[in-house]
Structure formats: C-alpha cells, structure tokens
N, C-alpha and C. Protein backbone atom coordinates (compact mmCIF):
# COMPACT_ATOMS: atom_id res chain seq x y z
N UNK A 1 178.32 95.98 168.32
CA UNK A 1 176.94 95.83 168.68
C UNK A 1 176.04 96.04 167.47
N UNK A 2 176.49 97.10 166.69
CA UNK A 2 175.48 97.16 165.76
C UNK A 2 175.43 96.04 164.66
N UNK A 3 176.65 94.85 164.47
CA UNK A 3 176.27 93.39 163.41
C UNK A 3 175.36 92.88 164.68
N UNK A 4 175.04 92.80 165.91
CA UNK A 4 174.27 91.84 166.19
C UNK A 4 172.87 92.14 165.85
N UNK A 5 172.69 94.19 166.55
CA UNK A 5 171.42 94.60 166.08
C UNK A 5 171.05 94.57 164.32
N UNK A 6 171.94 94.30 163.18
CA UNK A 6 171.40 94.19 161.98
C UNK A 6 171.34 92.74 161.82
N UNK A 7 171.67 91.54 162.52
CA UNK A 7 171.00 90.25 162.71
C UNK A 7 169.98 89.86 163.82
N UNK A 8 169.79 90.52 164.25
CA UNK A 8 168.36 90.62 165.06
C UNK A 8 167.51 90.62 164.36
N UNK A 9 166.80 90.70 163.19
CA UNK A 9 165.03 90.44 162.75
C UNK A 9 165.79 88.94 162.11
N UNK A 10 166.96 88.63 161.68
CA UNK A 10 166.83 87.27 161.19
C UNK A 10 166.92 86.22 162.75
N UNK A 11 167.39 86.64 163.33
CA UNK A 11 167.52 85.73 164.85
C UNK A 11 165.79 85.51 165.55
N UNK A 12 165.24 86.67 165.50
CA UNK A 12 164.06 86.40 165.37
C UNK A 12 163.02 86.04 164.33
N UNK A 13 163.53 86.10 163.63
CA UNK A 13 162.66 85.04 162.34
C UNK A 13 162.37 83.46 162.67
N UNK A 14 164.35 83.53 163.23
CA UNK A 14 164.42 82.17 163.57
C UNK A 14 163.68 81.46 164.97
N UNK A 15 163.95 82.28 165.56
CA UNK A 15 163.29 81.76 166.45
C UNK A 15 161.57 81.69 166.78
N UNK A 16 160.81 82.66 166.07
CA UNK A 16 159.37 82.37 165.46
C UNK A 16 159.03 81.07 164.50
N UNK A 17 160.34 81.06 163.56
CA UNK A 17 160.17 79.68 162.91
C UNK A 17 159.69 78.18 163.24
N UNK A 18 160.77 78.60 164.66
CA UNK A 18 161.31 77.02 165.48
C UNK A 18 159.99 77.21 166.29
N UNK A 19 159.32 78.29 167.12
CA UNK A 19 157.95 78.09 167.59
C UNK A 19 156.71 77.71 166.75
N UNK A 20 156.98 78.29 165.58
CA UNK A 20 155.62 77.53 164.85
C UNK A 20 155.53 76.59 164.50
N UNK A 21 157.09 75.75 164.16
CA UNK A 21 157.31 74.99 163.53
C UNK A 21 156.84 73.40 164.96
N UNK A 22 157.29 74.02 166.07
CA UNK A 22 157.26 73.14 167.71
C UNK A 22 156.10 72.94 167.64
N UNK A 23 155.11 73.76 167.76
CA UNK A 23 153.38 74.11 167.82
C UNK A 23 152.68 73.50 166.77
N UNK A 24 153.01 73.56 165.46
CA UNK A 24 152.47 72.59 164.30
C UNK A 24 152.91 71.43 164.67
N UNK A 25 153.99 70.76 165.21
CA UNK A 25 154.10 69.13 165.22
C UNK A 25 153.71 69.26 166.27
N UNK A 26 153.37 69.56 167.54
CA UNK A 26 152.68 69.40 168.77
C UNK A 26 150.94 69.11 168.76
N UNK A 27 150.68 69.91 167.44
CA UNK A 27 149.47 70.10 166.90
C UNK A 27 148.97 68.76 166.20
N UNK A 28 150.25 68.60 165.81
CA UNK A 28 149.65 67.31 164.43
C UNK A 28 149.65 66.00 165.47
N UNK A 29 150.55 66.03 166.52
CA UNK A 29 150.73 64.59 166.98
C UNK A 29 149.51 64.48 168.02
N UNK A 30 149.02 65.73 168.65
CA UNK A 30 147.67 65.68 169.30
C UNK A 30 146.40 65.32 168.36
N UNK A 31 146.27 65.57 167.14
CA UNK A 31 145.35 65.39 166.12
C UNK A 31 145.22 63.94 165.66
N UNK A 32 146.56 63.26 165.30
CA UNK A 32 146.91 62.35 165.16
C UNK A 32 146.69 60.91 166.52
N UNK A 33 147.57 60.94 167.37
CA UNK A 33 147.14 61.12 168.63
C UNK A 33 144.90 60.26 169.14
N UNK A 34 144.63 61.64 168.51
CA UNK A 34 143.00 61.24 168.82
C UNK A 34 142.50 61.03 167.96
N UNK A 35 143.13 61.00 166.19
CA UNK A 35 142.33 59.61 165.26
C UNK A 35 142.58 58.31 165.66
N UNK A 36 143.93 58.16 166.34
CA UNK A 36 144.43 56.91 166.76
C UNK A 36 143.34 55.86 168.17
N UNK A 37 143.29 56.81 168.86
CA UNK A 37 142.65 56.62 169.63
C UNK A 37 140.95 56.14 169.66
N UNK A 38 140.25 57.13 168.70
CA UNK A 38 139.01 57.05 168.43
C UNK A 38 138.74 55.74 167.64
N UNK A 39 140.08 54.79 167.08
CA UNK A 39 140.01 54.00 166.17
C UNK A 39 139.88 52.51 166.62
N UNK A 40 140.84 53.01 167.92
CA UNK A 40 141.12 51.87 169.23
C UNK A 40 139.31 51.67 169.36
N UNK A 41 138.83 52.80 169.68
CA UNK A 41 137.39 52.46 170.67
C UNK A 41 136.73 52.14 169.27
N UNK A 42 136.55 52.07 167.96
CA UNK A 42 135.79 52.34 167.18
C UNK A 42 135.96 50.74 166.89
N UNK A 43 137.02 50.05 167.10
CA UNK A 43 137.48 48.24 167.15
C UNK A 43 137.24 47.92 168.20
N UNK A 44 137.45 48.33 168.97
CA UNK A 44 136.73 47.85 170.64
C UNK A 44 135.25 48.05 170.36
N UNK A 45 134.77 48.59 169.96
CA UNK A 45 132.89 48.92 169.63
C UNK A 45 132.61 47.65 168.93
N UNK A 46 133.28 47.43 167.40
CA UNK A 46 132.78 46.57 166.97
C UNK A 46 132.86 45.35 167.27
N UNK A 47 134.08 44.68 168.11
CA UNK A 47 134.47 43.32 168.84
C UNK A 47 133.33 43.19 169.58
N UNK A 48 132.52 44.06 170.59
CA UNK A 48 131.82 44.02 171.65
C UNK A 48 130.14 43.84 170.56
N UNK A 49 130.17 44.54 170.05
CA UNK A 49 129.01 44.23 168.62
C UNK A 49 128.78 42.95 168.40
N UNK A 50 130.42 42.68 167.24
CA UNK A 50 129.83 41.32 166.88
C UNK A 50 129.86 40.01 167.66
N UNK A 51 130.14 40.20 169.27
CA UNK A 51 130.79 39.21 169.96
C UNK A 51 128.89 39.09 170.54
N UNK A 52 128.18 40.07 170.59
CA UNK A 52 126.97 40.08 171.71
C UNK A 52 126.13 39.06 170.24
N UNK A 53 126.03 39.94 169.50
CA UNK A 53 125.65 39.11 167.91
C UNK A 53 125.57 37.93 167.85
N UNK A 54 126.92 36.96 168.04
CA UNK A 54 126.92 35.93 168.19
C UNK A 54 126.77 35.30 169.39
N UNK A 55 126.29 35.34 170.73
CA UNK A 55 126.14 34.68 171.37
C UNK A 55 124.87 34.87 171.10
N UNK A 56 123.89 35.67 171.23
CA UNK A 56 122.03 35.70 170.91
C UNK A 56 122.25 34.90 169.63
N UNK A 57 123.00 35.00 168.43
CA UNK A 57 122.72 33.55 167.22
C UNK A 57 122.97 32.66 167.83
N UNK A 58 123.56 32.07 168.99
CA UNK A 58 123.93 30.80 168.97
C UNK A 58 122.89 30.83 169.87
N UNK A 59 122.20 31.27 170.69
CA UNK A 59 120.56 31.07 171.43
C UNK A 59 119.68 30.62 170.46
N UNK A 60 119.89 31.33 169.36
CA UNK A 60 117.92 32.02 168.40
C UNK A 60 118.45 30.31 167.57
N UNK A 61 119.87 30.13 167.35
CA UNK A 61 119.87 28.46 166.92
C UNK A 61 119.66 27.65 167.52
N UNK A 62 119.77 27.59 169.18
CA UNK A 62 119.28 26.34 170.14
C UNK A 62 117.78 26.61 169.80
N UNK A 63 117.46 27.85 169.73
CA UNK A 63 115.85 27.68 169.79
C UNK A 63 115.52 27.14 168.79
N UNK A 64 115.48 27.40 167.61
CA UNK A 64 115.14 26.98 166.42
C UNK A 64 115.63 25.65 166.44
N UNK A 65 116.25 24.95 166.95
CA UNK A 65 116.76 23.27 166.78
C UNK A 65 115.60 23.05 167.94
N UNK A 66 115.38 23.25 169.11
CA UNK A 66 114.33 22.84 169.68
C UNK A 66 113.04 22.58 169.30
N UNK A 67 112.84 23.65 168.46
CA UNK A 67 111.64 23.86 168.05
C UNK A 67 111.27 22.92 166.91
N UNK A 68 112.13 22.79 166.34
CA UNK A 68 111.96 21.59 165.37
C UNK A 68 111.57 20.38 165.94
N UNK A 69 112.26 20.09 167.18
CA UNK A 69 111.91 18.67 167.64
C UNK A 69 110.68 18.40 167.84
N UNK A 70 109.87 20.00 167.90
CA UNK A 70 108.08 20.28 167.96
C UNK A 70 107.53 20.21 167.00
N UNK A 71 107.94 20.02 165.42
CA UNK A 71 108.00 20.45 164.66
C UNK A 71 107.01 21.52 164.13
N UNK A 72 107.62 23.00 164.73
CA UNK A 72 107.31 24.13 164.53
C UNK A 72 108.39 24.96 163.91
N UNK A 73 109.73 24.50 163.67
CA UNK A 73 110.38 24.92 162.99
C UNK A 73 111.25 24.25 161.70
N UNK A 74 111.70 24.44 161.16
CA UNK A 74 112.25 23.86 159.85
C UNK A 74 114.06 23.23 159.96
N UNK A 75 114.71 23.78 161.11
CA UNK A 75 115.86 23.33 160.96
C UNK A 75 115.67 22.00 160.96
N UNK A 76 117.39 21.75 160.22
CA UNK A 76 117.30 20.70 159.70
C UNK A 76 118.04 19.30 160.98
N UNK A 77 118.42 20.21 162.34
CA UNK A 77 119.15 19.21 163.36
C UNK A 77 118.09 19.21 164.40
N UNK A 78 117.44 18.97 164.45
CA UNK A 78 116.38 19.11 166.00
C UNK A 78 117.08 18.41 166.74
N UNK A 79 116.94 19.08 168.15
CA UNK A 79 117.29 18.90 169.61
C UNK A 79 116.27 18.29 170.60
N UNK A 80 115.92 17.40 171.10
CA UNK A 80 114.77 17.10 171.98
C UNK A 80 115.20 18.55 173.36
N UNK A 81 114.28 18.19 173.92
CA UNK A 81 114.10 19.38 175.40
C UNK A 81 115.45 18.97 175.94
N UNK A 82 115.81 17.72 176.57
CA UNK A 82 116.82 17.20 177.34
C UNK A 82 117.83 17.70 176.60
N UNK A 83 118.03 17.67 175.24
CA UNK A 83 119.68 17.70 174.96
C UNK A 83 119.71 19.57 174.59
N UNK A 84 118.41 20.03 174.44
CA UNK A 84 118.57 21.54 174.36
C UNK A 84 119.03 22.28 175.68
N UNK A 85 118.64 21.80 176.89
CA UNK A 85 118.54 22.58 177.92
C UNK A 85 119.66 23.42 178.63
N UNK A 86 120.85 21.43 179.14
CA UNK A 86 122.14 22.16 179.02
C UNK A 86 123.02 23.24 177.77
N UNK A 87 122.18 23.29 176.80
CA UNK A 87 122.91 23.76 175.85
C UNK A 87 122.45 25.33 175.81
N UNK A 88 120.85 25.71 176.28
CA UNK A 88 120.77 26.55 176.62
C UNK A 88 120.95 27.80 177.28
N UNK A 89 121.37 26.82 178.72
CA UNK A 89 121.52 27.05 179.69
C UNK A 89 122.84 28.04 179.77
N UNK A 90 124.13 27.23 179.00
CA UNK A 90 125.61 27.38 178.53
C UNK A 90 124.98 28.56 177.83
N UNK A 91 124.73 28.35 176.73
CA UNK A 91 124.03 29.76 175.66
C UNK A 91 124.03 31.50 176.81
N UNK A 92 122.78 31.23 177.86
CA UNK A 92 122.50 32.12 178.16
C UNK A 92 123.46 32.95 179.10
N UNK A 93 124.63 31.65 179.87
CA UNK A 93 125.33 32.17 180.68
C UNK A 93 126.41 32.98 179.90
N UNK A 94 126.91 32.67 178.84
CA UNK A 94 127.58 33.57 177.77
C UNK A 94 126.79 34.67 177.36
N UNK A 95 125.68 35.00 177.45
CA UNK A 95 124.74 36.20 176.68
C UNK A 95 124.77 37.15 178.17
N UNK A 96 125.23 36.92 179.27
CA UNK A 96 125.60 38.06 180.32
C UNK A 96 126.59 39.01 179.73
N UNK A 97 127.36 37.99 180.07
CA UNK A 97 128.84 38.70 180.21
C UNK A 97 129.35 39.81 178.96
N UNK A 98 128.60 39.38 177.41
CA UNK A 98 128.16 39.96 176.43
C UNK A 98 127.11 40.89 176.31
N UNK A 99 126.73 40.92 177.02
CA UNK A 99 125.55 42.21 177.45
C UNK A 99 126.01 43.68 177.86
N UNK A 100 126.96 42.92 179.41
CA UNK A 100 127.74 43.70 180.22
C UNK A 100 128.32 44.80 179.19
N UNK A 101 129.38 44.03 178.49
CA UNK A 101 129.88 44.45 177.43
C UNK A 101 129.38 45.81 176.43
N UNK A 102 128.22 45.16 176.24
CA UNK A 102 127.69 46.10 175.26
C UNK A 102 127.17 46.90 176.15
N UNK A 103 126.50 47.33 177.17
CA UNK A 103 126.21 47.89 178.08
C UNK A 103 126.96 49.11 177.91
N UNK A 104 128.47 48.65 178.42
CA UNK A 104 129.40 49.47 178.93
C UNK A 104 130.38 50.54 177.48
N UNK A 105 130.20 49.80 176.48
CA UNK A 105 130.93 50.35 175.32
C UNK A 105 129.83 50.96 173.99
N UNK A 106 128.95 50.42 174.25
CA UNK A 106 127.61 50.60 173.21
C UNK A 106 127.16 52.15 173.54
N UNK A 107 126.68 52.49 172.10
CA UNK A 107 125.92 53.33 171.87
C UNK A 107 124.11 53.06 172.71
N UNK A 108 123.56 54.28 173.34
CA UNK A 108 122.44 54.19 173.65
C UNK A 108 121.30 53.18 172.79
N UNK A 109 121.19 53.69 171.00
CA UNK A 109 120.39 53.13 170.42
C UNK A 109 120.95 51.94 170.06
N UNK A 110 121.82 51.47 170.01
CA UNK A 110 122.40 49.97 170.17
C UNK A 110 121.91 49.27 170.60
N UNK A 111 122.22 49.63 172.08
CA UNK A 111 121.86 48.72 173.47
C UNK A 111 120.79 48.77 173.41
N UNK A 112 119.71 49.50 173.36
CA UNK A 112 118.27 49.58 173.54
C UNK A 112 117.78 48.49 172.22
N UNK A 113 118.53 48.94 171.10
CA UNK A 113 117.98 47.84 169.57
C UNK A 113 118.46 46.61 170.20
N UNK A 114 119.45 46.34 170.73
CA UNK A 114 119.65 44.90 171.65
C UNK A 114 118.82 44.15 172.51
N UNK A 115 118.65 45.32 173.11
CA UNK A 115 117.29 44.94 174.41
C UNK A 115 116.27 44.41 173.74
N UNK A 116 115.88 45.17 172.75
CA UNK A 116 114.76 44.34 171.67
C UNK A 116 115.20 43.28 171.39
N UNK A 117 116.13 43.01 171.01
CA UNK A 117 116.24 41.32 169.85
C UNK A 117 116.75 40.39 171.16
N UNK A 118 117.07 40.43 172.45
CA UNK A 118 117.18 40.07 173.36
C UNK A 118 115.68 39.76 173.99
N UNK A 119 114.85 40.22 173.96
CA UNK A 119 113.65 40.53 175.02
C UNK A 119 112.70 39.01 174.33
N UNK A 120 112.86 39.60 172.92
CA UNK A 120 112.24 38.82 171.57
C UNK A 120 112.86 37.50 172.07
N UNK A 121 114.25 37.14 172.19
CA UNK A 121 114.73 35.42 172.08
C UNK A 121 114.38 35.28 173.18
N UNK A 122 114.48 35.83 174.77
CA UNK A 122 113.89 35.19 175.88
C UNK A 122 112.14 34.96 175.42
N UNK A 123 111.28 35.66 174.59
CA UNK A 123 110.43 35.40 174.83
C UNK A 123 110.18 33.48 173.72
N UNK A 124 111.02 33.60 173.07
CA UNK A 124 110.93 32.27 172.43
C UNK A 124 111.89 31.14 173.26
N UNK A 125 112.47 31.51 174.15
CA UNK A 125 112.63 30.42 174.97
C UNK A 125 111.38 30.22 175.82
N UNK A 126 110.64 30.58 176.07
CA UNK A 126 109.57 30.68 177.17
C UNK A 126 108.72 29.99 176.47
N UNK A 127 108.20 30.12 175.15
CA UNK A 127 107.74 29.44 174.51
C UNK A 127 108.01 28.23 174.14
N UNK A 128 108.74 28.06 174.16
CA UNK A 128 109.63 26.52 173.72
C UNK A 128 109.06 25.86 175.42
N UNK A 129 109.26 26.37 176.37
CA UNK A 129 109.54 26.19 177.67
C UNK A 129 107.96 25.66 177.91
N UNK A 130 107.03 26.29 177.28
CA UNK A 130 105.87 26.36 177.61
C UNK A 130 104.98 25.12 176.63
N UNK A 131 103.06 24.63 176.85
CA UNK A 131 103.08 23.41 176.27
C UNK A 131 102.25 23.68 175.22
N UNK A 132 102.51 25.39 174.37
CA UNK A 132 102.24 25.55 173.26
C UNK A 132 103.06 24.76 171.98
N UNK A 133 102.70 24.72 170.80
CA UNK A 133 102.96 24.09 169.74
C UNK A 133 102.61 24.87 168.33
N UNK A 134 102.01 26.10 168.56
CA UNK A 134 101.49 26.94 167.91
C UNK A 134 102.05 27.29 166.45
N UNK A 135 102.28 26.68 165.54
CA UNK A 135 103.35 27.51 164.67
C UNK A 135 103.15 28.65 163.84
N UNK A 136 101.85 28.94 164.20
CA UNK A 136 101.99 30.56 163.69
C UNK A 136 102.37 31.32 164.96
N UNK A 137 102.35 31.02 165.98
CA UNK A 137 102.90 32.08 167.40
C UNK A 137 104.36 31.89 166.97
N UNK A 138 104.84 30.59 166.53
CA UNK A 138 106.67 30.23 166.89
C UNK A 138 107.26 31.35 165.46
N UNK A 139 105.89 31.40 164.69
CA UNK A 139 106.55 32.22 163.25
C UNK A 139 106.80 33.43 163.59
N UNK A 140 105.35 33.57 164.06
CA UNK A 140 105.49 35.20 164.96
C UNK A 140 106.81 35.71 165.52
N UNK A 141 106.91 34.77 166.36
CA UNK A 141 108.36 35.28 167.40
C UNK A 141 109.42 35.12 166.09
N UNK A 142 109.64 34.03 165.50
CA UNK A 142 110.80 34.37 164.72
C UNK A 142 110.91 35.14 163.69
N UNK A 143 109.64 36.03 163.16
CA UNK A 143 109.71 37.43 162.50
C UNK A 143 109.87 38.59 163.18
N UNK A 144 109.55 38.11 164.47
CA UNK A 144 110.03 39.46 165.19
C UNK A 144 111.35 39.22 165.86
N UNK A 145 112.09 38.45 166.17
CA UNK A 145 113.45 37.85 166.16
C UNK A 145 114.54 38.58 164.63
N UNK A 146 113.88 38.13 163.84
CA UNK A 146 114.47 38.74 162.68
C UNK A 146 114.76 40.23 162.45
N UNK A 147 113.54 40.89 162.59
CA UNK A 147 112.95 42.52 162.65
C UNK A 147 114.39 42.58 163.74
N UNK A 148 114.17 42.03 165.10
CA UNK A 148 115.24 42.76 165.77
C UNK A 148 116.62 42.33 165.80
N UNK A 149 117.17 41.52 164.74
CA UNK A 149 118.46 40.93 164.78
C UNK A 149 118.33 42.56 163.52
N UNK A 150 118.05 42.71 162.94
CA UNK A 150 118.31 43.76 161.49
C UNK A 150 117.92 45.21 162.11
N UNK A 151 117.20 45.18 163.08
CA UNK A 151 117.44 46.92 163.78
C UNK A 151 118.30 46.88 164.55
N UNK A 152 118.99 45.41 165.26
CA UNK A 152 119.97 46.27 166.01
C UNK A 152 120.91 45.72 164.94
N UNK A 153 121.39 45.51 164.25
CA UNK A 153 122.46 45.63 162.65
C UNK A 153 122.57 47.12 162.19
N UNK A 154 121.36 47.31 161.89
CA UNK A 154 121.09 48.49 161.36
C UNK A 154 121.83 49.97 162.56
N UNK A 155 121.39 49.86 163.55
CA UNK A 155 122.06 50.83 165.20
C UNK A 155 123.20 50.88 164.82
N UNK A 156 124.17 49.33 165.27
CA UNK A 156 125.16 49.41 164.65
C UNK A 156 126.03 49.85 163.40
N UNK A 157 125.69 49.87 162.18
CA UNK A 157 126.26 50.56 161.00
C UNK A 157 125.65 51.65 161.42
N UNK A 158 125.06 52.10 162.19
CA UNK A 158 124.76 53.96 162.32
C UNK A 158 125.49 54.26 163.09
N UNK A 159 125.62 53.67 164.38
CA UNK A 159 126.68 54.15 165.19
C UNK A 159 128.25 53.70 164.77
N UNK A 160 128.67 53.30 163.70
CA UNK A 160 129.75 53.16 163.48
C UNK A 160 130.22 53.35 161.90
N UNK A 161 129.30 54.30 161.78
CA UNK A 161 129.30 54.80 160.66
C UNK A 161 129.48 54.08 159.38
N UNK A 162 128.97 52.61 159.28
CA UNK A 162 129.45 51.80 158.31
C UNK A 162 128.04 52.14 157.00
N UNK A 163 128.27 51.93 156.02
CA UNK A 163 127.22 51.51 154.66
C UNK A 163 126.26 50.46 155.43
N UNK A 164 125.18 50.40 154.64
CA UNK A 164 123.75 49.66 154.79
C UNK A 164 124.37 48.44 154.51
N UNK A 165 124.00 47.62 155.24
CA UNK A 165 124.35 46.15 154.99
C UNK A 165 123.22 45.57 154.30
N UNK A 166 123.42 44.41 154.15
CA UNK A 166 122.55 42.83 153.46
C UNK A 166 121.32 42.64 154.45
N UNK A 167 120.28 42.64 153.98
CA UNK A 167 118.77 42.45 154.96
C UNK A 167 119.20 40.61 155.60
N UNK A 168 120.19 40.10 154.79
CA UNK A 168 120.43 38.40 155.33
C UNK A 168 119.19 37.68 155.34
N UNK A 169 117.99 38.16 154.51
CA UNK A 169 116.55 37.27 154.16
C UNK A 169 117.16 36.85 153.00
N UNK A 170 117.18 35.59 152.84
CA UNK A 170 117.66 34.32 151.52
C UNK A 170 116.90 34.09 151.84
N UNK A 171 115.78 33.56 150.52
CA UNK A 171 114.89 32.27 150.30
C UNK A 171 115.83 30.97 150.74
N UNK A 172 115.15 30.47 151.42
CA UNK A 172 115.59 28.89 151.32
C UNK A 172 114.20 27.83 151.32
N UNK A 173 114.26 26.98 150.30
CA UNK A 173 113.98 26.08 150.14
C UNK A 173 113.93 24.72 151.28
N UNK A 174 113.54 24.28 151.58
CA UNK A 174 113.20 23.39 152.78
C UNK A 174 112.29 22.38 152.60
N UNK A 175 112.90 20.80 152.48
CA UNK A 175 111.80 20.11 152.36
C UNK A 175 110.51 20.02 153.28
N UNK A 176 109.09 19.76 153.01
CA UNK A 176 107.65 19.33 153.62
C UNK A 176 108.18 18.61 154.74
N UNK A 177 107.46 18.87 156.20
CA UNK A 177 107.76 17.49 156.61
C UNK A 177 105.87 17.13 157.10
C-alpha cells in the first residue's frame, strides 16, 4: 500500500492534467465555435446588404432612364413611360422581398439608413409618375438619392465593421443635349 500512497500526488497530477487539459479544448472549441458562427451571420449580413443595394440601383436606373426620355436626366439609354413601367413594376416587386431581408438580418441603423434611400427612390418614381418636368426638383431628388445610397453605405461599413469606403462621386462628363 504504501508504493501506491507514494504515487498518489503523481496519479493526481495526472489526473488534474487530463481535466485542465479536457476544459482548455472544451474552452477553445466553444470560442472557436462562436468566431465561426458570428462569421456565418457577418456573410449572411453582407449578402442581404449588397443584394437590397442592388435591387434599389436597378430602380434609381429605371428612374434615371425614364427621366431622360423627359429630358431631365443625362443617361445615356432613355426609356419612354411604356417601356419603363413593366420594368418598374418587375424592379419594385424584387425591392420587397429584399427589404424583408434586410428587415430581418439588418442592423437597426441600417434599416432605418435604408428606409431613407428607399423613401427618396419611391419619391422619384412619383415624380416621374407625375406631369412635372422640373429639372432642378429631378436634381433635387437625385442628390438626395445619392446622400442616401452613401448613409446607408456608410451604416453598413459601421455595422460590419469594414474601413470607409469610396464616396462613388466621379465627375463624368456628358454631352449638351
């Protein structure tokens, strides 16, 4: 009895070992575990981002091709009313389901910077819709279109912790018409 009692503090060494040693990888794979995880939602955030992004650009471009056909805007493909409408129409039914989206996965100040640059392109469809021709009102809306395509950019790299992006104002040149 007494070789077992003078290997007793090493039997328990060992076996404190094998518990800390169980508890540190239990530790690391839970840690691990929820970077993994947070990374999943942090790519799921941005898919739902840039997916809402591009359906309001492919609106704020029907508008701006419409608007040209008024010529109140500068693109270079104008759309008459007739060939904008169905195209609109398609546009807006995709800007739900992309909403939903952001709704459900978005940060508060996101969604709300969304609601803005959203609120802004319905109000330049309405305009288009309507039998103004104004092109300092159509400029209006599309500086404030702009303002809110770059605050909710801006939400986004805050809520996803990215660097300051590109303001995306290029001069462009555009012939007189």
């Amino acid at each position: 009895m007494s070789a077992f009692i003078q290997q007793l503090p090493a039997l328990i060494g060992v076996v404190i070992g094998a518990l800390g040693s169980y508890l540190a990888v239990v530790r690391g794979d839970r840690v691990r575990f929820g970077r993994e995880q947070a990374a999943r939602w942090e790519e799921r955030k941005l898919a739902v981002y840039a997916d809402y992004a591009r359906v309001l650009k492919r609106s704020v471009t029907l508008a701006y091709r419409a608007a040209a056909h008024f010529g109140i805007d500068r693109h270079p493909d104008p759309l008459t009313p007739e060939e904008a409408r169905p195209l609109l129409t398609e546009a807006t039914s995709e800007r739900d389901p992309a909403g939903e989206a952001l709704i459900l996965l978005g940060s508060p100040e996101v969604v709300e910077r969304a609601r803005e640059w959203v609120v802004t392109l319905m109000e330049m469809e309405a305009f288009l819709r309507s039998d103004s021709r104004d092109r300092a009102a159509w400029q209006a809306l599309v500086d404030r279109h702009r303002a809110g395509r770059a605050g909710y950019y801006a939400a986004v790299r805050d809520d996803l912790a990215l660097p300051p992006g590109h303001s995306a104002r290029w001069p462009l040149q555009f012939p007189q018409r």
